[in-house]
C-alpha atoms as a PDB file:
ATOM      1  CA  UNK A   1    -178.550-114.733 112.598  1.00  0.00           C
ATOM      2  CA  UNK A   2    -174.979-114.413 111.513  1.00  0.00           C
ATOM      3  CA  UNK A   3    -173.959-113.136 115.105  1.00  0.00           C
ATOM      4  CA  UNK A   4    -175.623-116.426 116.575  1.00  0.00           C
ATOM      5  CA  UNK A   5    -174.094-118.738 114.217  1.00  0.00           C
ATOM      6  CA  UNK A   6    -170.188-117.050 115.093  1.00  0.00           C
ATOM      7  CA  UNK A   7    -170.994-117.617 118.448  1.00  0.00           C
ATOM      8  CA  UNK A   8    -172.329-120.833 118.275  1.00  0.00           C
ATOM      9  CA  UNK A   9    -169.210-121.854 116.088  1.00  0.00           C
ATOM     10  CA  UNK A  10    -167.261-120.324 118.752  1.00  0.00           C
ATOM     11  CA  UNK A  11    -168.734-122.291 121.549  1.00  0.00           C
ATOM     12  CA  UNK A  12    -168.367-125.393 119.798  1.00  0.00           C
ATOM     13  CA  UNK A  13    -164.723-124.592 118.765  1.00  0.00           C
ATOM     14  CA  UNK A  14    -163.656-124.179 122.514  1.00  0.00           C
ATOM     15  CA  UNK A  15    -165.562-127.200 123.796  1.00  0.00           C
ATOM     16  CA  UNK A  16    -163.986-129.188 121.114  1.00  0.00           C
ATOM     17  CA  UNK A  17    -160.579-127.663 122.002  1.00  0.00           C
ATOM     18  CA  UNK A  18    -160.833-127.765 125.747  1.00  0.00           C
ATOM     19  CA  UNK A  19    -161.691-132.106 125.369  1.00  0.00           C
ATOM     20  CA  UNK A  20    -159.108-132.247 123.091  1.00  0.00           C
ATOM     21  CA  UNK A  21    -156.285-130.652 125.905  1.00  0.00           C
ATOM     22  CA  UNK A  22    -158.093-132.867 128.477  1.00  0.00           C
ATOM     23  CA  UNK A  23    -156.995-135.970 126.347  1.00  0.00           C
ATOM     24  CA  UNK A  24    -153.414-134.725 125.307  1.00  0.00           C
ATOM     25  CA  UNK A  25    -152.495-133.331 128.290  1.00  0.00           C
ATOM     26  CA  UNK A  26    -150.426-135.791 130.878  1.00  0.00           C
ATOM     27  CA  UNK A  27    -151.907-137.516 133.761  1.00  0.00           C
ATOM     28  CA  UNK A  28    -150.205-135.096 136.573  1.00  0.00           C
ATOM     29  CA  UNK A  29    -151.135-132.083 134.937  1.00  0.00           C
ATOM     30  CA  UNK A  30    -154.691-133.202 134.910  1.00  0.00           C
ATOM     31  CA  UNK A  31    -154.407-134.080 138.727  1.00  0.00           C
ATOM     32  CA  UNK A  32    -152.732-130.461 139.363  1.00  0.00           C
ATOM     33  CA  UNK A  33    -155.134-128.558 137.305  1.00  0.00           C
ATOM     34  CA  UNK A  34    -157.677-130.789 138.896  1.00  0.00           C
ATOM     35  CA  UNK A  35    -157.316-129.754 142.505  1.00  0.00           C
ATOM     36  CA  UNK A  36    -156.654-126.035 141.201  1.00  0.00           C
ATOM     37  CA  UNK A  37    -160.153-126.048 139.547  1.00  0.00           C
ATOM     38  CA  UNK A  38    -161.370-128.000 142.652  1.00  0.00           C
ATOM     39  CA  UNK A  39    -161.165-124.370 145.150  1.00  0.00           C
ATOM     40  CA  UNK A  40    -162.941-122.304 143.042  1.00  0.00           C
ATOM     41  CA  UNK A  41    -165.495-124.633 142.499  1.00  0.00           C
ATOM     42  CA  UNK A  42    -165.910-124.928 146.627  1.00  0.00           C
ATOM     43  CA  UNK A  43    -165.729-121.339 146.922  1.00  0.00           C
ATOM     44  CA  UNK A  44    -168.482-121.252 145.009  1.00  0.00           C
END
């Protein structure tokens, strides 16, 4: 139970950081990082 609840906190702690970069970071970043993540996602 205690191994599910550190991941779980884990998960949420990275999701919460990752929206949090989303809305800090600037608008061209987003666009660069944006086409980056766009090939992989293709290739896929």
């Amino acid at each position: 139970m205690q191994i599910d609840f550190v991941h779980l906190a884990i998960l949420y702690a990275a999701l919460f950081a990752g929206v949090l970069y989303l809305f800090f970071k600037p608008t061209k970043l987003d666009e660069q990082i944006h086409v980056k993540q766009r090939d992989p996602l293709q290739d896929r």
